[in-house]
PDB file of N, CA and C in Angstrom:
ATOM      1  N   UNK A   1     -21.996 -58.498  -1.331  1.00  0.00           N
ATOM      2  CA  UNK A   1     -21.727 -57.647  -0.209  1.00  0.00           C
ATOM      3  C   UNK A   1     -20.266 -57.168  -0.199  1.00  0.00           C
ATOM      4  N   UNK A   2     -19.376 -58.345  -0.850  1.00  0.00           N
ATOM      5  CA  UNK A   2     -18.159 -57.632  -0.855  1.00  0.00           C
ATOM      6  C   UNK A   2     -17.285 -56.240  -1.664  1.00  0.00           C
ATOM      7  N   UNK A   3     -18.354 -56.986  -2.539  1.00  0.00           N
ATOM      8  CA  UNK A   3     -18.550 -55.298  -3.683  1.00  0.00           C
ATOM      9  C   UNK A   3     -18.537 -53.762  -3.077  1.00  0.00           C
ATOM     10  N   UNK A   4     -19.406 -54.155  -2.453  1.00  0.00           N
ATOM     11  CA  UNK A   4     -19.782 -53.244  -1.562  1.00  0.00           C
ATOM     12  C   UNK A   4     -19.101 -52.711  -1.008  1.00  0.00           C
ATOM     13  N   UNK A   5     -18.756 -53.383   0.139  1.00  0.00           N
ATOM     14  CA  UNK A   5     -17.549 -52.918   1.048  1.00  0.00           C
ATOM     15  C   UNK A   5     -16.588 -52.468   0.045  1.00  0.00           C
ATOM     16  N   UNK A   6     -16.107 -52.837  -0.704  1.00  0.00           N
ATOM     17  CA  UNK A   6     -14.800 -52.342  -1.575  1.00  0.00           C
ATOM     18  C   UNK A   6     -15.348 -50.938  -2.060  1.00  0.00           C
ATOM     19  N   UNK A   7     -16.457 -50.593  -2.853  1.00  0.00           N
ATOM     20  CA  UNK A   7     -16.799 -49.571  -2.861  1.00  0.00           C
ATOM     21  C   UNK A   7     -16.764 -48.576  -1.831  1.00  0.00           C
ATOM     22  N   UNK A   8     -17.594 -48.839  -0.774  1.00  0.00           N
ATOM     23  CA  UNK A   8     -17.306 -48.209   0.496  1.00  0.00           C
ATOM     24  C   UNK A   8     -15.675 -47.851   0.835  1.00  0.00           C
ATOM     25  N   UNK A   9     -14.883 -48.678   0.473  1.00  0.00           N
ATOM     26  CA  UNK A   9     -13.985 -48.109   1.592  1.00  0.00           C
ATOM     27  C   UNK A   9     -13.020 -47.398   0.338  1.00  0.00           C
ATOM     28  N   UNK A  10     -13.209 -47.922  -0.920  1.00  0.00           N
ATOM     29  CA  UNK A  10     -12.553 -46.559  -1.958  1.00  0.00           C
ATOM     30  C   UNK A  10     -13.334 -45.257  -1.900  1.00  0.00           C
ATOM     31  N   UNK A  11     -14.299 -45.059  -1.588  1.00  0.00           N
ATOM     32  CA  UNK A  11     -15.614 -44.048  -1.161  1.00  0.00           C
ATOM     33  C   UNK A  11     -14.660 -43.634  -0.069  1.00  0.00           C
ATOM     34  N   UNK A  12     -14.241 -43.699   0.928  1.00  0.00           N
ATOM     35  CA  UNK A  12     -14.119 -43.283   1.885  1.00  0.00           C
ATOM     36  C   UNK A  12     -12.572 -42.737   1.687  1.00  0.00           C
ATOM     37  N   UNK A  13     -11.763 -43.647   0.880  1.00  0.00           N
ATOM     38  CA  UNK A  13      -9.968 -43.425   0.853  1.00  0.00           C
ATOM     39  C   UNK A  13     -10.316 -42.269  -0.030  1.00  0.00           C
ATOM     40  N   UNK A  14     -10.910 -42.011  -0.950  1.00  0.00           N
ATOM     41  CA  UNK A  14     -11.257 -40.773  -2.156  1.00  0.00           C
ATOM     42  C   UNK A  14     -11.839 -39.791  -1.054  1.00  0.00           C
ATOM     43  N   UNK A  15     -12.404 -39.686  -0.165  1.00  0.00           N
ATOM     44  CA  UNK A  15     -12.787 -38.726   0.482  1.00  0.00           C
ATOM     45  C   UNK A  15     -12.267 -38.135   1.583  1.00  0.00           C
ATOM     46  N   UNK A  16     -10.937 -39.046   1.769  1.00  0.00           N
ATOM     47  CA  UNK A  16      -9.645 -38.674   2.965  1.00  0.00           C
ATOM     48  C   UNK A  16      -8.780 -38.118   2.239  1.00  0.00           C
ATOM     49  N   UNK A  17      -8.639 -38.801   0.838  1.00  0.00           N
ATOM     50  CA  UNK A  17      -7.643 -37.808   0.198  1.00  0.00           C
ATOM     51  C   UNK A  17      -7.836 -36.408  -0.659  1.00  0.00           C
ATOM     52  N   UNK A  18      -9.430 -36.246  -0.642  1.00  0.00           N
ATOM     53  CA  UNK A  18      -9.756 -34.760  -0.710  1.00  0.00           C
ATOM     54  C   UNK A  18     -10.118 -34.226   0.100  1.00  0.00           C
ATOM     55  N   UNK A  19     -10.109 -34.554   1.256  1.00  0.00           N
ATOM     56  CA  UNK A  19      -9.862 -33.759   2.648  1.00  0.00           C
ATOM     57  C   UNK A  19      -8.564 -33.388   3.201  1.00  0.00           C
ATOM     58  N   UNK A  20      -7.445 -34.643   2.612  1.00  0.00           N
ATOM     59  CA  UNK A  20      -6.617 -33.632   2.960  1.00  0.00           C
ATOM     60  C   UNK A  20      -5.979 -32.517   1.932  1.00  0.00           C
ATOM     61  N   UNK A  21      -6.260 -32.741   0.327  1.00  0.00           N
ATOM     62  CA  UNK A  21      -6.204 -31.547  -0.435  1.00  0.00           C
ATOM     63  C   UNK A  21      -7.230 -30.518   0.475  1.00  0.00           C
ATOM     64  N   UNK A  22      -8.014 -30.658   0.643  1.00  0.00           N
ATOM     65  CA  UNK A  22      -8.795 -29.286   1.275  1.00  0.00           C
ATOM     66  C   UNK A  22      -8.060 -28.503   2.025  1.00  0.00           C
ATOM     67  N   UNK A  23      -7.408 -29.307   3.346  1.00  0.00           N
ATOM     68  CA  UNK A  23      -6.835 -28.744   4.568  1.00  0.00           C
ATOM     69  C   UNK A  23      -5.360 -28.023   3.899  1.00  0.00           C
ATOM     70  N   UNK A  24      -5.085 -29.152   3.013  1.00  0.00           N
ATOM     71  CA  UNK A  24      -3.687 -28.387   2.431  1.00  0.00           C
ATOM     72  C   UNK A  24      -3.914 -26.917   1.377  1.00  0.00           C
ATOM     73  N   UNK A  25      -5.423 -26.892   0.574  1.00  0.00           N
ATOM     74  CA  UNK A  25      -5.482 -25.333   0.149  1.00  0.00           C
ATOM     75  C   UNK A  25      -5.729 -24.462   1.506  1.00  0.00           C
ATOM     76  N   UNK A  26      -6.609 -24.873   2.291  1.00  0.00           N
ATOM     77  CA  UNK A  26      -6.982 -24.329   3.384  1.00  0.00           C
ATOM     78  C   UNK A  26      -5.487 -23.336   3.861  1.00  0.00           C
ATOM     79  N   UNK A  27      -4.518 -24.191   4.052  1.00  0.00           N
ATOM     80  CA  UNK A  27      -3.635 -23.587   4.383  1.00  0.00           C
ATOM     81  C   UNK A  27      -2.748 -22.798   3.852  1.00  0.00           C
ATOM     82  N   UNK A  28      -2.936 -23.103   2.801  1.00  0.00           N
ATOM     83  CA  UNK A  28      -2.182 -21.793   1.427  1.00  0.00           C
ATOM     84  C   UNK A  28      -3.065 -20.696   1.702  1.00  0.00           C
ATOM     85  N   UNK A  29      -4.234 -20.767   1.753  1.00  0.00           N
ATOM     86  CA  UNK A  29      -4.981 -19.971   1.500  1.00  0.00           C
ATOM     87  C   UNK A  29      -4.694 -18.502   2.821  1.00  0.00           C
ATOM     88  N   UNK A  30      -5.052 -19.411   3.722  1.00  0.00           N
ATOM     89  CA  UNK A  30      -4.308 -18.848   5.063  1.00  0.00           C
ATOM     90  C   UNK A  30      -2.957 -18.137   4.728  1.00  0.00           C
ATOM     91  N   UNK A  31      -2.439 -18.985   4.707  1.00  0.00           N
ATOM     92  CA  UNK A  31      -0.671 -18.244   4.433  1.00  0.00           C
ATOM     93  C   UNK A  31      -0.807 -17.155   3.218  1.00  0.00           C
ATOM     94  N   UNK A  32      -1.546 -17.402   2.168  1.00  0.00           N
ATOM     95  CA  UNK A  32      -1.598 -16.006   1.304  1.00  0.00           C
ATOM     96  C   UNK A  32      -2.077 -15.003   1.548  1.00  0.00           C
ATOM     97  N   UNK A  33      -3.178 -15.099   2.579  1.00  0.00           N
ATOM     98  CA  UNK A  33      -4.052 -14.295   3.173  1.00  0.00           C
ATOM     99  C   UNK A  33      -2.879 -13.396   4.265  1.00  0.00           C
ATOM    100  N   UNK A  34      -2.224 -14.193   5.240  1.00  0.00           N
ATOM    101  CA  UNK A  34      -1.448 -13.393   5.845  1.00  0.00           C
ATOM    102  C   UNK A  34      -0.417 -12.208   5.094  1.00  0.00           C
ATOM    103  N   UNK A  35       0.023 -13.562   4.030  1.00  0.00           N
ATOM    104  CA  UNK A  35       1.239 -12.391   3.262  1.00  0.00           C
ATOM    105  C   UNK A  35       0.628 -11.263   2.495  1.00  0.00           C
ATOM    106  N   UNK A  36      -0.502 -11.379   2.063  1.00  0.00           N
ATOM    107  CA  UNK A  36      -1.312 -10.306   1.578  1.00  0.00           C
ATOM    108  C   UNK A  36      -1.526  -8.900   2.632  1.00  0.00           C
ATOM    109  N   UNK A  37      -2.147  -9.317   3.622  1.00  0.00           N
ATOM    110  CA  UNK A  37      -2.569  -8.508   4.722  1.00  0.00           C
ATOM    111  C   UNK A  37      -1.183  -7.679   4.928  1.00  0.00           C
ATOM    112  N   UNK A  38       0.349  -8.504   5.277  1.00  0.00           N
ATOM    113  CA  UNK A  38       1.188  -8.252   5.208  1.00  0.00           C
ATOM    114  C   UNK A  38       1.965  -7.303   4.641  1.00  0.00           C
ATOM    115  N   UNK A  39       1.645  -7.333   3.194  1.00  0.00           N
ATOM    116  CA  UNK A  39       2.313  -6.360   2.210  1.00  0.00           C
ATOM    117  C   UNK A  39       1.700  -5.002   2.043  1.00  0.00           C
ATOM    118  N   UNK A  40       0.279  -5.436   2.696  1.00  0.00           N
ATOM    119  CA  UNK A  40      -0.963  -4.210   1.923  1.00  0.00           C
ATOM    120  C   UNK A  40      -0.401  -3.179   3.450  1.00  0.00           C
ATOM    121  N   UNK A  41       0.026  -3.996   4.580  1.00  0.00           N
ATOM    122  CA  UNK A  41       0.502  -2.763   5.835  1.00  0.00           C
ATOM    123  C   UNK A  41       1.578  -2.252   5.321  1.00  0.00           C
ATOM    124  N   UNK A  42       2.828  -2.931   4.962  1.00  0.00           N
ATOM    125  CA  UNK A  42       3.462  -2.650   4.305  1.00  0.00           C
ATOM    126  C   UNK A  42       3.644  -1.142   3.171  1.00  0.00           C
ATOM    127  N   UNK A  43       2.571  -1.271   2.488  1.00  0.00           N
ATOM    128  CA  UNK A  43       2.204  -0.496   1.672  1.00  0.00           C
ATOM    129  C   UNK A  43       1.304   0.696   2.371  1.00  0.00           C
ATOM    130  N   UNK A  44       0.766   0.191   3.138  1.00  0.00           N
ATOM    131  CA  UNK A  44       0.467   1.554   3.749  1.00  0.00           C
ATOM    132  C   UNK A  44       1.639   2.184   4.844  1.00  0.00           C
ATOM    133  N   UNK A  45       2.214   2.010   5.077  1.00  0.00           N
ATOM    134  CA  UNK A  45       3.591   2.497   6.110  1.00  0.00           C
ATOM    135  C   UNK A  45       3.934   3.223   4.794  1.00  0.00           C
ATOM    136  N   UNK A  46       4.512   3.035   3.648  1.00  0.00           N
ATOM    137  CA  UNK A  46       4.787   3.518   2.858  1.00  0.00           C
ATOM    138  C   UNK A  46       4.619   4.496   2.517  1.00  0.00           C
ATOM    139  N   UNK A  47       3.051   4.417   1.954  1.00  0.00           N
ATOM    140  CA  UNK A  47       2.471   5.355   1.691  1.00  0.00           C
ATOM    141  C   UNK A  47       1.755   6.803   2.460  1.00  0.00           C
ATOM    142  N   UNK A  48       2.009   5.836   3.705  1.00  0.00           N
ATOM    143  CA  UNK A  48       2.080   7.146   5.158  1.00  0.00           C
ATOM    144  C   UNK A  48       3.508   7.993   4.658  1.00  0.00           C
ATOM    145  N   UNK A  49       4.608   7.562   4.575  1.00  0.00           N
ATOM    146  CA  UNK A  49       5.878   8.154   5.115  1.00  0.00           C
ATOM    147  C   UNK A  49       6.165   8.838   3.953  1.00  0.00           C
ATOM    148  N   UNK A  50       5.428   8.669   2.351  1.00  0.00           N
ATOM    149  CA  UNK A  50       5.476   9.457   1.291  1.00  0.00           C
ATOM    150  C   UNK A  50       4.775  10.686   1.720  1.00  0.00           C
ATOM    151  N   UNK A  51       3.108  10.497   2.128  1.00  0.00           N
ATOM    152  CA  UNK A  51       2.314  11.715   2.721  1.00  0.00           C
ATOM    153  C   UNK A  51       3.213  12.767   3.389  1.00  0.00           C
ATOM    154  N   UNK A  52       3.765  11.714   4.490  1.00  0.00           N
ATOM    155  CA  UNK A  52       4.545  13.094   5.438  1.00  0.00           C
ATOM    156  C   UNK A  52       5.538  13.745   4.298  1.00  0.00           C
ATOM    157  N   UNK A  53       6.375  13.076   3.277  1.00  0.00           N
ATOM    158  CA  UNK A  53       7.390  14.023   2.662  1.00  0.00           C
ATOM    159  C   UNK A  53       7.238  14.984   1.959  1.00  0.00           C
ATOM    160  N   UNK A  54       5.718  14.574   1.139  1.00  0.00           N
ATOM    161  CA  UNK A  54       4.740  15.335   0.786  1.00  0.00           C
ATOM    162  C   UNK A  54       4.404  16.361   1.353  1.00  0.00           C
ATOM    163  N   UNK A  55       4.153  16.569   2.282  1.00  0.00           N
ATOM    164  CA  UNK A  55       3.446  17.658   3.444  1.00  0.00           C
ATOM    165  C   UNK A  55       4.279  18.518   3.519  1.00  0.00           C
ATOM    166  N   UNK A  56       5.727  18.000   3.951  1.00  0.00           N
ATOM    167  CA  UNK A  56       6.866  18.726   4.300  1.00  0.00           C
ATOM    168  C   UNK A  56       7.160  19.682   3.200  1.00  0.00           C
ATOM    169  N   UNK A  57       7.501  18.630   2.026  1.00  0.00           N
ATOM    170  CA  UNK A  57       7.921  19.693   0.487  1.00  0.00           C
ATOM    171  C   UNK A  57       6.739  20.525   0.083  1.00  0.00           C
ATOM    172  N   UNK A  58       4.995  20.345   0.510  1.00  0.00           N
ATOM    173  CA  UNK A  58       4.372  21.407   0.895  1.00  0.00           C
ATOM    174  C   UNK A  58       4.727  22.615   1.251  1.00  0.00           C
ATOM    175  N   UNK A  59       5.126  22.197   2.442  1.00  0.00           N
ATOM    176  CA  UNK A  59       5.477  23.373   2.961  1.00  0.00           C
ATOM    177  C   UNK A  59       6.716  24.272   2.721  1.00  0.00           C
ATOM    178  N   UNK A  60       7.913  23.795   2.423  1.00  0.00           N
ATOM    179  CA  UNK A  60       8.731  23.920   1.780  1.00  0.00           C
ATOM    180  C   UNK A  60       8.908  24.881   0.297  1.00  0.00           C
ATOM    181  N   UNK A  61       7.890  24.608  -0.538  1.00  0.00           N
ATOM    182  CA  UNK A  61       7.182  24.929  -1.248  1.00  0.00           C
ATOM    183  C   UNK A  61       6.645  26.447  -0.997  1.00  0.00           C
ATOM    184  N   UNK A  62       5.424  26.108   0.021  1.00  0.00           N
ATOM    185  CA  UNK A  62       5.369  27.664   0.272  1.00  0.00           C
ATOM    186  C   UNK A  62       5.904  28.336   0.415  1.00  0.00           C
ATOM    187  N   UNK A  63       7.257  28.264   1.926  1.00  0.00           N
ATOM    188  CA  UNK A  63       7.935  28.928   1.766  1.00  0.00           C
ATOM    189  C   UNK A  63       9.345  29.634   1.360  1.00  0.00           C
ATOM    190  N   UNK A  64       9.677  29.241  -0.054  1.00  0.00           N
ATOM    191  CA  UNK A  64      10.305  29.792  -1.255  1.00  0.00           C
ATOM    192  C   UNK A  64       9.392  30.463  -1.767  1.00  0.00           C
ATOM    193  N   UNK A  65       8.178  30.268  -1.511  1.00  0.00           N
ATOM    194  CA  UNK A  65       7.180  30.891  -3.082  1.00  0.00           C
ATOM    195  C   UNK A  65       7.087  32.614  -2.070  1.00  0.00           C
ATOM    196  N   UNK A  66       6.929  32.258  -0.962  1.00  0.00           N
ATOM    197  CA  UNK A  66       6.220  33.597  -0.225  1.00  0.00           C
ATOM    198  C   UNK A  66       7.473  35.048  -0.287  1.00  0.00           C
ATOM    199  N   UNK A  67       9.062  33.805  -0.159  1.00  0.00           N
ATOM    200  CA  UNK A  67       9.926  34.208  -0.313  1.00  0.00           C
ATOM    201  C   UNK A  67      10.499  35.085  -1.538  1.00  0.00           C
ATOM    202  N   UNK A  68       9.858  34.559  -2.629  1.00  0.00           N
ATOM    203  CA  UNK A  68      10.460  34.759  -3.722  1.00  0.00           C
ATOM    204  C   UNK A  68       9.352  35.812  -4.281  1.00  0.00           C
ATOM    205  N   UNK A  69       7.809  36.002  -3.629  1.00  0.00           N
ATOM    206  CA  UNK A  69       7.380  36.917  -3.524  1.00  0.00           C
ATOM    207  C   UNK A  69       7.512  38.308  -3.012  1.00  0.00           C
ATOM    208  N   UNK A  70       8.407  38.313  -2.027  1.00  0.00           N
ATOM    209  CA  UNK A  70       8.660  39.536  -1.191  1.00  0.00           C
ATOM    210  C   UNK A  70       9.705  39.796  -2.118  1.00  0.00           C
ATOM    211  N   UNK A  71      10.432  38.810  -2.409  1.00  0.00           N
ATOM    212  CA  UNK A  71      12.036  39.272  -3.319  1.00  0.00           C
ATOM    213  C   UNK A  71      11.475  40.448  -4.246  1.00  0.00           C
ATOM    214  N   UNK A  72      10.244  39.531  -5.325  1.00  0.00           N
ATOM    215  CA  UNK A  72       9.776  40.662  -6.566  1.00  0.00           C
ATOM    216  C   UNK A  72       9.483  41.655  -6.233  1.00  0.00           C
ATOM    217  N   UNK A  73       8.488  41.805  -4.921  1.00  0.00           N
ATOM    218  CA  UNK A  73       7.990  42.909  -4.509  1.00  0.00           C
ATOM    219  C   UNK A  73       8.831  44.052  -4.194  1.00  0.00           C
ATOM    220  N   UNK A  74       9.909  43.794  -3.471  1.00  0.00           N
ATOM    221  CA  UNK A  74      10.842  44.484  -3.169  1.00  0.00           C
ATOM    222  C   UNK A  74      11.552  45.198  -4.209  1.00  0.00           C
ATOM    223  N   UNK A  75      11.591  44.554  -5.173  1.00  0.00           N
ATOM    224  CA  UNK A  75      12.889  44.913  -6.172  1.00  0.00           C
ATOM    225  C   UNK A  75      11.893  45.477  -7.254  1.00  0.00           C
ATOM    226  N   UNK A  76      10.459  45.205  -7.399  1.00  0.00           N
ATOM    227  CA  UNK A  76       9.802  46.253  -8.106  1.00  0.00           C
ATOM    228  C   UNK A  76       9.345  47.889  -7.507  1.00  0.00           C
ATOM    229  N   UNK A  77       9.401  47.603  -5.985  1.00  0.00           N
ATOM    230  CA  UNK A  77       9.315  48.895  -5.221  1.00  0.00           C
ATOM    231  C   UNK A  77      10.456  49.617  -5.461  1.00  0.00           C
ATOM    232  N   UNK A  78      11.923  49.187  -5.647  1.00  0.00           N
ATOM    233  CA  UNK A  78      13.226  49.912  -5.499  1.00  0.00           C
ATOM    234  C   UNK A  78      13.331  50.109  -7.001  1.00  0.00           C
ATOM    235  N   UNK A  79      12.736  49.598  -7.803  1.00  0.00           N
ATOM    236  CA  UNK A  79      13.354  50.135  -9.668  1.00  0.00           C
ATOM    237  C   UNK A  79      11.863  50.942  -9.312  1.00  0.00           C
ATOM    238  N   UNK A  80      10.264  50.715  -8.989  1.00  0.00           N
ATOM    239  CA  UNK A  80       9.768  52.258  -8.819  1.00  0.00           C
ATOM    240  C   UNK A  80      10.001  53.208  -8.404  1.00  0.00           C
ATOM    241  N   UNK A  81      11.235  53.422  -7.189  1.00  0.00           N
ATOM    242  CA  UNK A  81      11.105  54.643  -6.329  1.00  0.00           C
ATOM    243  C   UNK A  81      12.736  54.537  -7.161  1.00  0.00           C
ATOM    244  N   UNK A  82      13.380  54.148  -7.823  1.00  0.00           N
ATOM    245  CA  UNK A  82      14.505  54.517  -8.564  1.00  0.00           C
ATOM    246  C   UNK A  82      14.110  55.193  -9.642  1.00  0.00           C
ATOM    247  N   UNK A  83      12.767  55.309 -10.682  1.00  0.00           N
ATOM    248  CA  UNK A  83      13.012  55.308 -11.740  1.00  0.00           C
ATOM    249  C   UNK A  83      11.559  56.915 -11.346  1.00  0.00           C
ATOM    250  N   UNK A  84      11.365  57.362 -10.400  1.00  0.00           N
ATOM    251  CA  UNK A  84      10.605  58.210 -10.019  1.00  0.00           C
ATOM    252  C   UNK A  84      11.887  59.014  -9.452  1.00  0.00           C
ATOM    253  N   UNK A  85      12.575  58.905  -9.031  1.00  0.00           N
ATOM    254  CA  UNK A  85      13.880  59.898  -8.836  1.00  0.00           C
ATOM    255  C   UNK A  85      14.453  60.332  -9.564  1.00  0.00           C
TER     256      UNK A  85
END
């Protein structure tokens, strides 16, 4: 019977001390999970505030191009009505 009991209660010390490995991944796990969640907002703030610069130099974009359209236009109307005179 004493066998026993000795079994039993190493049975039981082996099963407190992988319970508390459990609780201790448990809690990494947790904590990686936060810092994950963490970085990925992170990364999206980011990647929001690139969009907007994006948008902007969009637009920006256009207007030089619309600009630089009227320029040609202009200056091919004035060498036509120059070169018709």
């Amino acid at each position: 019977m004493a066998r026993l009991e000795e079994r039993v209660g190493a049975l039981e010390a082996t099963i407190a001390e992988l319970m508390g490995r459990v609780e201790g991944l448990s809690k990494r796990i947790g904590d990686l999970r936060n810092d994950v969640n963490h970085r990925l907002e992170e990364l999206s703030r980011r990647m929001d505030r690139l969009e907007d610069g994006m948008e902007r130099l969009d637009d920006r974009l256009d207007g030089s191009f619309r600009w630089t359209v009227g320029l040609l236009i202009t200056m091919w109307v004035t060498v036509l009505l120059a070169t018709l005179h």
